[in-house]
PDB file of N, CA and C in Angstrom:
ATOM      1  N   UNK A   1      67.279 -53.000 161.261  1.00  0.00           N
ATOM      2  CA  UNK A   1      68.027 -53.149 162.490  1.00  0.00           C
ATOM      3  C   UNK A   1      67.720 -51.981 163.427  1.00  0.00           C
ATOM      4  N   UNK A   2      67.322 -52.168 164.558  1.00  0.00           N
ATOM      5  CA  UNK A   2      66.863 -51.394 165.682  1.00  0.00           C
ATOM      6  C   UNK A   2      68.311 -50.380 166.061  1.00  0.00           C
ATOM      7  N   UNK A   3      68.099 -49.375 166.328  1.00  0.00           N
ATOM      8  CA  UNK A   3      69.226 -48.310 166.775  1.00  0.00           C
ATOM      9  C   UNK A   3      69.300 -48.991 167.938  1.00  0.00           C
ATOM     10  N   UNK A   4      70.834 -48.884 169.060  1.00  0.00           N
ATOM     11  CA  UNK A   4      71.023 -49.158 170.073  1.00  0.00           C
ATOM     12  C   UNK A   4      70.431 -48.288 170.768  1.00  0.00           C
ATOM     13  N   UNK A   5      69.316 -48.893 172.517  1.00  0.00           N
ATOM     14  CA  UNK A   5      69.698 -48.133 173.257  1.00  0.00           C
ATOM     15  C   UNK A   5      70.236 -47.169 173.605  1.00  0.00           C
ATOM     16  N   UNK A   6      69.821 -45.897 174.545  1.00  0.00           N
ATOM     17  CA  UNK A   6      70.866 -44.844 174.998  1.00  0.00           C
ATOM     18  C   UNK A   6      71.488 -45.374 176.512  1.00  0.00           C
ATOM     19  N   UNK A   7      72.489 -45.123 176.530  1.00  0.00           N
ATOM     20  CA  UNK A   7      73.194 -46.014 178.080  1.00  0.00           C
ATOM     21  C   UNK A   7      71.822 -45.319 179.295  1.00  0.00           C
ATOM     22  N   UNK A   8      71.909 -46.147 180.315  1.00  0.00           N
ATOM     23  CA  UNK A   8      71.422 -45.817 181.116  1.00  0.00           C
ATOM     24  C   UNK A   8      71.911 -44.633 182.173  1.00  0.00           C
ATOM     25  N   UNK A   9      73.068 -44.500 182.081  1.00  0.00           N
ATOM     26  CA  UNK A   9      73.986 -43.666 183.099  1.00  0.00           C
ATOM     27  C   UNK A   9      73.023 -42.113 182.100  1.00  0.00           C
ATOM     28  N   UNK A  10      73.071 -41.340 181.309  1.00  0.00           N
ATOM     29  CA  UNK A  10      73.160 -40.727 181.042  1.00  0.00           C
ATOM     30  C   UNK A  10      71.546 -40.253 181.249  1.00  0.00           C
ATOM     31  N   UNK A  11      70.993 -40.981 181.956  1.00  0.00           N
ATOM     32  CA  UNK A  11      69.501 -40.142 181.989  1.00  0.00           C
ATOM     33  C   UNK A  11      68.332 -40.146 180.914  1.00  0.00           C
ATOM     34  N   UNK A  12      67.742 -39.413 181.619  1.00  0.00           N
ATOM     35  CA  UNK A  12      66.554 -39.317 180.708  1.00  0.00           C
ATOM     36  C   UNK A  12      66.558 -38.173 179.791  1.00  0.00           C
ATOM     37  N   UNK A  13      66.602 -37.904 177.773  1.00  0.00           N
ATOM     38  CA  UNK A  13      67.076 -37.022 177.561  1.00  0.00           C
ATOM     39  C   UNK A  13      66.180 -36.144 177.429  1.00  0.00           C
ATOM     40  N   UNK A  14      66.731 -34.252 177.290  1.00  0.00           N
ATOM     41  CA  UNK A  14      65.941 -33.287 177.020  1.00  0.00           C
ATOM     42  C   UNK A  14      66.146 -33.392 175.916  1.00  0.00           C
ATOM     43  N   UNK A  15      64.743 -32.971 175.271  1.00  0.00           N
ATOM     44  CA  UNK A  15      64.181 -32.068 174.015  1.00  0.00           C
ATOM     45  C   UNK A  15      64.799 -30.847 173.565  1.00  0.00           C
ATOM     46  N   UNK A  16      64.486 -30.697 172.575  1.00  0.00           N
ATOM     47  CA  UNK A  16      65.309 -29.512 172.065  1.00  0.00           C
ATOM     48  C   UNK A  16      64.421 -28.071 172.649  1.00  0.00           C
ATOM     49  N   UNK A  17      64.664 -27.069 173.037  1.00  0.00           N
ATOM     50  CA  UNK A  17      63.826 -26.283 173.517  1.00  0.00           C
ATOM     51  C   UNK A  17      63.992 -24.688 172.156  1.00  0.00           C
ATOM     52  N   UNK A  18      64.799 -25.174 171.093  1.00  0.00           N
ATOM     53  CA  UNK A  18      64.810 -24.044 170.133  1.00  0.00           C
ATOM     54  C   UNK A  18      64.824 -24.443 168.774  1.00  0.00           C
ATOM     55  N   UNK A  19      64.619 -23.890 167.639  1.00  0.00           N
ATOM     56  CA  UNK A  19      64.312 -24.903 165.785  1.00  0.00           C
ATOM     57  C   UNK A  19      65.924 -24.932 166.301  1.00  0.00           C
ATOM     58  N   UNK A  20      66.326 -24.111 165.912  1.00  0.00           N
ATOM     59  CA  UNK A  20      67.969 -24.586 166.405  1.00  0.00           C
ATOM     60  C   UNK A  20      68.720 -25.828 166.169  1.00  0.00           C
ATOM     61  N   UNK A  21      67.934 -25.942 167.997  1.00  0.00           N
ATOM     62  CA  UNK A  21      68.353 -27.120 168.683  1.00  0.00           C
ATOM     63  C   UNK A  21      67.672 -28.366 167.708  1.00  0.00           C
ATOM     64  N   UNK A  22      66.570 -27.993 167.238  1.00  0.00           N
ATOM     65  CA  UNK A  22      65.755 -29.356 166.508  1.00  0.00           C
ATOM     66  C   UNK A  22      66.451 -29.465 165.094  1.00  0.00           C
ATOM     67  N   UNK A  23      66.928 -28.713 164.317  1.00  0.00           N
ATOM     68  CA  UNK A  23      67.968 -28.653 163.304  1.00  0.00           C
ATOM     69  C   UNK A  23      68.986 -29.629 163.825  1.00  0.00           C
ATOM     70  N   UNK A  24      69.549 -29.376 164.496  1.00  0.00           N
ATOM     71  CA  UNK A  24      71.102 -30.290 164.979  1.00  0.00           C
ATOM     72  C   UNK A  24      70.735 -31.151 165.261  1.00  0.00           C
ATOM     73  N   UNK A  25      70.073 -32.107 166.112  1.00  0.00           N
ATOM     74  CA  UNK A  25      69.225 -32.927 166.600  1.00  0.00           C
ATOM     75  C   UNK A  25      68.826 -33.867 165.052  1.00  0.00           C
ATOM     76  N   UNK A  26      68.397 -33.006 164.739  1.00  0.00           N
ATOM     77  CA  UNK A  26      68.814 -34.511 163.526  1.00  0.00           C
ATOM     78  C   UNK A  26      69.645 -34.320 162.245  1.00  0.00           C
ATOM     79  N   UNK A  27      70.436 -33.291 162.250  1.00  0.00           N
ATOM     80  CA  UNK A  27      71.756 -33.197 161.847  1.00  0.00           C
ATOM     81  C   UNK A  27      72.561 -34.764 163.105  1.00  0.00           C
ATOM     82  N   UNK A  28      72.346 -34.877 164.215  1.00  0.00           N
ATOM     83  CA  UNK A  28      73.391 -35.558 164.970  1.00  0.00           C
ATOM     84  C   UNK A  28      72.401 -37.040 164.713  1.00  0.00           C
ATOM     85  N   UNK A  29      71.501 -37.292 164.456  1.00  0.00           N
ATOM     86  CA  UNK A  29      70.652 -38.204 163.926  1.00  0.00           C
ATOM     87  C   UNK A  29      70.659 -38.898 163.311  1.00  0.00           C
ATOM     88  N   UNK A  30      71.570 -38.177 162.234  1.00  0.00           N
ATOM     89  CA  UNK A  30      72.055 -39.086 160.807  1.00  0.00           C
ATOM     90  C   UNK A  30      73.343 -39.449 161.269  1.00  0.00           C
ATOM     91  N   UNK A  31      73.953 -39.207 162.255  1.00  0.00           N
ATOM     92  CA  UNK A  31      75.372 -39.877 162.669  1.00  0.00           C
ATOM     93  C   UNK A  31      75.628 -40.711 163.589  1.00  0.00           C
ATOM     94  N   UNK A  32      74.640 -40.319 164.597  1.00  0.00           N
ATOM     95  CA  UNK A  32      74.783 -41.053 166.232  1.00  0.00           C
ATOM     96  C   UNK A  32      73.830 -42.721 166.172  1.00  0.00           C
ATOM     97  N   UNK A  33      73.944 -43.492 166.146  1.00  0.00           N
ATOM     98  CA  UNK A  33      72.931 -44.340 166.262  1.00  0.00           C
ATOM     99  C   UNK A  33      72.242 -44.724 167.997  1.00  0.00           C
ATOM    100  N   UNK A  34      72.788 -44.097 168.858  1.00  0.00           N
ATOM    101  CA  UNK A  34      72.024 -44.076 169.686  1.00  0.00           C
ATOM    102  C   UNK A  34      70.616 -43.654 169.674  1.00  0.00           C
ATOM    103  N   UNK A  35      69.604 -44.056 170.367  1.00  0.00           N
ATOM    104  CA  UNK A  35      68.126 -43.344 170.794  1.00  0.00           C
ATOM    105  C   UNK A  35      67.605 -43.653 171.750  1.00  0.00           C
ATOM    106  N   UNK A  36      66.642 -42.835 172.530  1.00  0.00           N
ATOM    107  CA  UNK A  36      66.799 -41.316 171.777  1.00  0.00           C
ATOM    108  C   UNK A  36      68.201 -40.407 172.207  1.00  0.00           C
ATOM    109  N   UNK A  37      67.929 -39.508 171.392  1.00  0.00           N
ATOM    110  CA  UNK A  37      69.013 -38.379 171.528  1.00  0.00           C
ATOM    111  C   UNK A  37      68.479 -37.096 172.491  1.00  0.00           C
ATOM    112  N   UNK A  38      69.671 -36.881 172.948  1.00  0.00           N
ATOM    113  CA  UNK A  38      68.904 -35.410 174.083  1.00  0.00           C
ATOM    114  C   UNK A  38      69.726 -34.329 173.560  1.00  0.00           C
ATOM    115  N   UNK A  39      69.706 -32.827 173.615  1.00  0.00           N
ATOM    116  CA  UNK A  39      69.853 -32.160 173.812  1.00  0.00           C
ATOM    117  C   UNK A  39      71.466 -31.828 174.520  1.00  0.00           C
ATOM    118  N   UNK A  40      71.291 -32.556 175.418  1.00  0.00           N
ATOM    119  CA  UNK A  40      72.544 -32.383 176.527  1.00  0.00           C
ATOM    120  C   UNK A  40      73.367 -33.494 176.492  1.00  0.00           C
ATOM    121  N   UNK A  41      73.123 -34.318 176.053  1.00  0.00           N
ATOM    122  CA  UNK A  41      74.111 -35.953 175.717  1.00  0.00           C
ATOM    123  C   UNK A  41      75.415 -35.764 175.011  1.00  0.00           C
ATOM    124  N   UNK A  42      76.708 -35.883 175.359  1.00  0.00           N
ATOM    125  CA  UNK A  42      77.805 -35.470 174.700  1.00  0.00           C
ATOM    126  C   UNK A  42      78.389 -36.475 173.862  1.00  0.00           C
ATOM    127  N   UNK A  43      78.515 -36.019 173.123  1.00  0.00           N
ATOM    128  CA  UNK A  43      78.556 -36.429 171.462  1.00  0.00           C
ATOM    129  C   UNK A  43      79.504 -37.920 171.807  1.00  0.00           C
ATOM    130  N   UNK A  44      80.497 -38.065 172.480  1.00  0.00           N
ATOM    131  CA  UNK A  44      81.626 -39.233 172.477  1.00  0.00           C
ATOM    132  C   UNK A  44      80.816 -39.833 173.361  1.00  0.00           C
ATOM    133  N   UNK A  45      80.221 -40.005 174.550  1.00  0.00           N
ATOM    134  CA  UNK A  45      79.006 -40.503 175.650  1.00  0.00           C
ATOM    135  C   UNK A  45      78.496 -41.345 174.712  1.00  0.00           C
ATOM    136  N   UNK A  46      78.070 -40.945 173.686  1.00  0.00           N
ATOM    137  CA  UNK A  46      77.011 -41.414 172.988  1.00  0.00           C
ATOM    138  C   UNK A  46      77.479 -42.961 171.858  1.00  0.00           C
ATOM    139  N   UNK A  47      79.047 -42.912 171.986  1.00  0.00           N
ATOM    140  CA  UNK A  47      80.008 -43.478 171.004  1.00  0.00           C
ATOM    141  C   UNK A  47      80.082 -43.199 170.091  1.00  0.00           C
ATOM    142  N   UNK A  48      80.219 -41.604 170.097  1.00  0.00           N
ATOM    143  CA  UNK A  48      80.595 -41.027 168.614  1.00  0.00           C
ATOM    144  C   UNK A  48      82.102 -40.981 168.711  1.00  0.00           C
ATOM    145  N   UNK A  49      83.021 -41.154 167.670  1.00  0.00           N
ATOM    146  CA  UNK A  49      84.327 -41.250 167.702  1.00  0.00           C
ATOM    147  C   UNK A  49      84.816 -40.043 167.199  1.00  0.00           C
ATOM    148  N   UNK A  50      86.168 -39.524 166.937  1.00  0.00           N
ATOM    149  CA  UNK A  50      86.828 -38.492 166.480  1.00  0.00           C
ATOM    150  C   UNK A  50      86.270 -37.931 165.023  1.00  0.00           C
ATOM    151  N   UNK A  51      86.533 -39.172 164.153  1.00  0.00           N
ATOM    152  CA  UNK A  51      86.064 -38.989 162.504  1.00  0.00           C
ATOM    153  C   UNK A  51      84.864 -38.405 162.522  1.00  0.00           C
ATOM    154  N   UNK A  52      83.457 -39.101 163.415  1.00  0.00           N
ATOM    155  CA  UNK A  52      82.525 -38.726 163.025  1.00  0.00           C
ATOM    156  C   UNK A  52      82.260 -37.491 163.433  1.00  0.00           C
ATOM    157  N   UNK A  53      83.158 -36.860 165.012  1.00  0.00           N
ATOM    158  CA  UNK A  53      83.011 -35.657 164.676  1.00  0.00           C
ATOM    159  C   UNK A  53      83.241 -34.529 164.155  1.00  0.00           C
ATOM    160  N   UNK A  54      84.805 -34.915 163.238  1.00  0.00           N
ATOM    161  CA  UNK A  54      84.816 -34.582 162.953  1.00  0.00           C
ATOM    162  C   UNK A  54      83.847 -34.129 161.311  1.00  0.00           C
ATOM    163  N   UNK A  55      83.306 -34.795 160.799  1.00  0.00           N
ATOM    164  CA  UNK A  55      82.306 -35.056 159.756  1.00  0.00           C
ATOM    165  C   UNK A  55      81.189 -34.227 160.772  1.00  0.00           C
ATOM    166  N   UNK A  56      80.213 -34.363 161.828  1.00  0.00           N
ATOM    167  CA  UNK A  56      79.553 -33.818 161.924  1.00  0.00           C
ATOM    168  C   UNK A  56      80.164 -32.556 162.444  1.00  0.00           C
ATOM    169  N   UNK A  57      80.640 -32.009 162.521  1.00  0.00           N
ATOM    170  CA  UNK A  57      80.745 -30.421 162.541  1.00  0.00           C
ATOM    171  C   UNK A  57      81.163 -30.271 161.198  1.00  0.00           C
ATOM    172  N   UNK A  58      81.730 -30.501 160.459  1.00  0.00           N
ATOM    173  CA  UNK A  58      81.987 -30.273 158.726  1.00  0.00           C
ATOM    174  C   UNK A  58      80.559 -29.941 158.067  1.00  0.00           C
ATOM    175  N   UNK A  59      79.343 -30.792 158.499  1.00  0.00           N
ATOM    176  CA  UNK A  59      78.428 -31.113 158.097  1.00  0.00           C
ATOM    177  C   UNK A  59      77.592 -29.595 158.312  1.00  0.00           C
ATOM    178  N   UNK A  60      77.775 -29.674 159.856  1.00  0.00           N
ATOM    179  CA  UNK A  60      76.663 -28.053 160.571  1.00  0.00           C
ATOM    180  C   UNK A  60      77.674 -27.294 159.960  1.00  0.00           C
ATOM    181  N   UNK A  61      78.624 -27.045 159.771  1.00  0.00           N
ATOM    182  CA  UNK A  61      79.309 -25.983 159.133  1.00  0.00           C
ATOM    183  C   UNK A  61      78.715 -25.424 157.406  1.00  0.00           C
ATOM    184  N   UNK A  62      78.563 -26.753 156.828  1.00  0.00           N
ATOM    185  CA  UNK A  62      78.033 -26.782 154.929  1.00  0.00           C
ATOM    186  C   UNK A  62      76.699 -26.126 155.385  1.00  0.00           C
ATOM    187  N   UNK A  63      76.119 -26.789 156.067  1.00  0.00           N
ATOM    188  CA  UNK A  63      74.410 -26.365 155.873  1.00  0.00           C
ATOM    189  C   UNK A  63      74.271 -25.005 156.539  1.00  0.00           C
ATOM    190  N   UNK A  64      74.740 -24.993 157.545  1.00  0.00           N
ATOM    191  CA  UNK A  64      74.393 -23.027 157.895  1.00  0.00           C
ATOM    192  C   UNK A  64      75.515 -22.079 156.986  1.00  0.00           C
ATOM    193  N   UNK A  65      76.817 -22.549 156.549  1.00  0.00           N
ATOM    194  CA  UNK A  65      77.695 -21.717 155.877  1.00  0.00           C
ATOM    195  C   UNK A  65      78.566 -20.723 156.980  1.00  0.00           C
ATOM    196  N   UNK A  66      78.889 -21.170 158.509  1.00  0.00           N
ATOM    197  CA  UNK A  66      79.849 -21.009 159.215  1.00  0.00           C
ATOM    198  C   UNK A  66      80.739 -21.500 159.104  1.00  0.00           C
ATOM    199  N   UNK A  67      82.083 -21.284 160.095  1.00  0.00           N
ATOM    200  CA  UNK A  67      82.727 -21.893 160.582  1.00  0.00           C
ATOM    201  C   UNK A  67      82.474 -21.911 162.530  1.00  0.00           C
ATOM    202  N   UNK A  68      82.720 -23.062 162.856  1.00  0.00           N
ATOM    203  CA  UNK A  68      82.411 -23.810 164.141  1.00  0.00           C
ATOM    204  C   UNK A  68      83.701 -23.503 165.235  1.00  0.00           C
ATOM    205  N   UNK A  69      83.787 -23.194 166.345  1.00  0.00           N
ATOM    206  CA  UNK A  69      85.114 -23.278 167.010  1.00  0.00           C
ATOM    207  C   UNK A  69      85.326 -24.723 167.746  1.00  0.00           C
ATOM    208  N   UNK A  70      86.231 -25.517 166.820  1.00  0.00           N
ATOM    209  CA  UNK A  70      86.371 -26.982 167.139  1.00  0.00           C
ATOM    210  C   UNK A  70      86.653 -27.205 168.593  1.00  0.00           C
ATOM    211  N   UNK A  71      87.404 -26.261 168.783  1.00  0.00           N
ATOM    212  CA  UNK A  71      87.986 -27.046 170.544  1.00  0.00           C
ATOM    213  C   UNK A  71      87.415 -26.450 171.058  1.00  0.00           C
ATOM    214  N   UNK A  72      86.594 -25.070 170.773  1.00  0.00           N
ATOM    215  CA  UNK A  72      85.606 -24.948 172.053  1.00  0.00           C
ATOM    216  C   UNK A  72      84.369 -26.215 172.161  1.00  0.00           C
ATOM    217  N   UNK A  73      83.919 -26.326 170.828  1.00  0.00           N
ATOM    218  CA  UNK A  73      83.072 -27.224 171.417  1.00  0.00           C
ATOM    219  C   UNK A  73      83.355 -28.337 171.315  1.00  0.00           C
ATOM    220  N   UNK A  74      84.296 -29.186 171.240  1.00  0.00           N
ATOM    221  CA  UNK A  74      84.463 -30.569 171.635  1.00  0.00           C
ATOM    222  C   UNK A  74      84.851 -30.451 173.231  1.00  0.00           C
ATOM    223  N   UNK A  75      85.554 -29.518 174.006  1.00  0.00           N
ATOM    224  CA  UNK A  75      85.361 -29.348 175.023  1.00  0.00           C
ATOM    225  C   UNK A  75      83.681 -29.636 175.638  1.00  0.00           C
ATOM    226  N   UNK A  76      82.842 -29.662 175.133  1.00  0.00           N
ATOM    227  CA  UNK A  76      81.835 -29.854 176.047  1.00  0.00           C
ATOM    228  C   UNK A  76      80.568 -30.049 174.393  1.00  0.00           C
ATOM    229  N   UNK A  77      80.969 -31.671 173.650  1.00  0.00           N
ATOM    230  CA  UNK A  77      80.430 -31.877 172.503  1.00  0.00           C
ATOM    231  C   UNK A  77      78.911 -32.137 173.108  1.00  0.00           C
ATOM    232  N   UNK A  78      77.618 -31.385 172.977  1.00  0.00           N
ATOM    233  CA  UNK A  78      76.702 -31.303 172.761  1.00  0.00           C
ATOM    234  C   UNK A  78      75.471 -30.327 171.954  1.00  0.00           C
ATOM    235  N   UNK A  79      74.833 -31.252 171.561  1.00  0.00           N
ATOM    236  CA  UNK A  79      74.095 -30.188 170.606  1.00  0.00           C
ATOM    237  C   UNK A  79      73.643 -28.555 171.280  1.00  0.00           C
ATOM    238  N   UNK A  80      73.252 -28.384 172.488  1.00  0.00           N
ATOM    239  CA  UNK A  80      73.322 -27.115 173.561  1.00  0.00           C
ATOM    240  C   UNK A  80      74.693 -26.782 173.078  1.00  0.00           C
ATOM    241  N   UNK A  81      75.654 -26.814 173.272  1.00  0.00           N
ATOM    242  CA  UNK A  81      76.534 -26.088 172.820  1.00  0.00           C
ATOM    243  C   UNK A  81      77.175 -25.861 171.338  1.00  0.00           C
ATOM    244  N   UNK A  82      76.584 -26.649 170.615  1.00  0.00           N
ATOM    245  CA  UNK A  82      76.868 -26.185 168.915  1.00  0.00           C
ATOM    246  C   UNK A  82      75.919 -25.575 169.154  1.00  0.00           C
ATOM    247  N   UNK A  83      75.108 -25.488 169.256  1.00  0.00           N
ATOM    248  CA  UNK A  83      73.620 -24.188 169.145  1.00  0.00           C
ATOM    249  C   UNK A  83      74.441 -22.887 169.803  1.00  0.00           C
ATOM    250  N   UNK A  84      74.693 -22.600 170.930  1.00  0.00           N
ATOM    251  CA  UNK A  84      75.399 -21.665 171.623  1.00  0.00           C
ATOM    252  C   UNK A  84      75.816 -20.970 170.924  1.00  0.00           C
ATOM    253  N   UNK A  85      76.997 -22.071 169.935  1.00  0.00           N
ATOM    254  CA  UNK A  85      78.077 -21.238 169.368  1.00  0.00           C
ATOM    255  C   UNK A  85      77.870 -20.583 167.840  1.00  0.00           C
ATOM    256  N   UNK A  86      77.094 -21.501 167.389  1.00  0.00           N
ATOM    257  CA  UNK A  86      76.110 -21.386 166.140  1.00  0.00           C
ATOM    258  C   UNK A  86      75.689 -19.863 166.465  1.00  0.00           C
ATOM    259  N   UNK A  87      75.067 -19.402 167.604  1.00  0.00           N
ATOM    260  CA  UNK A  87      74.047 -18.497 167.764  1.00  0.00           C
ATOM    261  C   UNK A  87      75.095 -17.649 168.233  1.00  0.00           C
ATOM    262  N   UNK A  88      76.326 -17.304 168.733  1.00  0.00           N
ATOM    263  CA  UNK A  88      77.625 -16.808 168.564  1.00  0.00           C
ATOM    264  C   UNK A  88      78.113 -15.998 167.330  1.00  0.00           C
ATOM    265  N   UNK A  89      78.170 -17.165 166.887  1.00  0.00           N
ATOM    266  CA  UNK A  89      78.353 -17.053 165.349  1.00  0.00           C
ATOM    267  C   UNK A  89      77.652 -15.510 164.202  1.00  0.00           C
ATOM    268  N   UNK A  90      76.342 -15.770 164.410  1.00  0.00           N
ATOM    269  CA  UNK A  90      74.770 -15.577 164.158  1.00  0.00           C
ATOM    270  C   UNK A  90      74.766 -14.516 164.346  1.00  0.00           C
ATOM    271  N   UNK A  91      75.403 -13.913 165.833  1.00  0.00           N
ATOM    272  CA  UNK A  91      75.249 -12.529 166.019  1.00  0.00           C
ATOM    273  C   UNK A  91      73.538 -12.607 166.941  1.00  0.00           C
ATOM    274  N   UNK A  92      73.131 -13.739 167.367  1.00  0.00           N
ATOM    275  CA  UNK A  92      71.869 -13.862 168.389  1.00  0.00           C
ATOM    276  C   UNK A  92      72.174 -14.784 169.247  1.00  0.00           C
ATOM    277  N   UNK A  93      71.267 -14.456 170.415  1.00  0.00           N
ATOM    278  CA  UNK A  93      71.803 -15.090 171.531  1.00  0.00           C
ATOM    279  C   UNK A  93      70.680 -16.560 171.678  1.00  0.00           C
ATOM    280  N   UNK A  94      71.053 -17.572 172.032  1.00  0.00           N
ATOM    281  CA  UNK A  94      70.125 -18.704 172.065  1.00  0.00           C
ATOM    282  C   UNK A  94      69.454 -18.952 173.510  1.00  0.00           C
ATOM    283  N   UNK A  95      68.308 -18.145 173.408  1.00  0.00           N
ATOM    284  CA  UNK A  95      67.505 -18.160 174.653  1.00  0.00           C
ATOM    285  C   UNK A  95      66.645 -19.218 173.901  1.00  0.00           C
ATOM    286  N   UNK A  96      65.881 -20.190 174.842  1.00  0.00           N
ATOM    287  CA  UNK A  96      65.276 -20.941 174.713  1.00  0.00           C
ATOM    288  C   UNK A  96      63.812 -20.547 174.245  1.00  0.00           C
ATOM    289  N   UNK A  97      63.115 -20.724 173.064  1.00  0.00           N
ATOM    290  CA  UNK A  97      61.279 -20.465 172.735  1.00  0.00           C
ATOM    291  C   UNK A  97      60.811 -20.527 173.864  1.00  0.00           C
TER     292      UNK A  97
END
């Protein structure tokens, strides 16, 4: 079965511009069935619902071994900003390669 479409309203998406960003990107891959996925596409836009995000931040949380600041970033759910905060986190700043 073919993944749905990405809506048209939302553009044409960016690429990940850091491993980072390409880490999450298909961390959000295995959840979102939209395609393609951008960079900047916000996670509910996409028809991700509450559960799943909540599961995908549970998820980036297991595999790097953080904790995530939930309402900062569901305030503005995109992979650019779990990277941000990730790199927050990290103690490095996420300038783009």
């Amino acid at each position: 079965m073919q993944p749905p479409d990405r809506p048209a309203d939302l553009g044409e998406p960016l690429g990940p511009r850091t491993d980072l960003e390409s880490e999450l990107l298909e961390l959000w891959a295995d959840r979102v069935e939209v395609r393609p996925l951008g960079v900047t596409d916000h996670f509910f836009a996409l028809g991700g619902d509450s559960l799943q995000a909540v599961r995908l931040v549970a998820a980036a949380q297991r595999r790097y071994g953080v904790r995530i600041d939930r309402r900062r970033l569901f305030a503005s759910f995109t992979v650019t900003t779990m990277a941000e905060l990730l790199g927050e986190v990290f103690g490095r700043t996420h300038d783009p390669a």
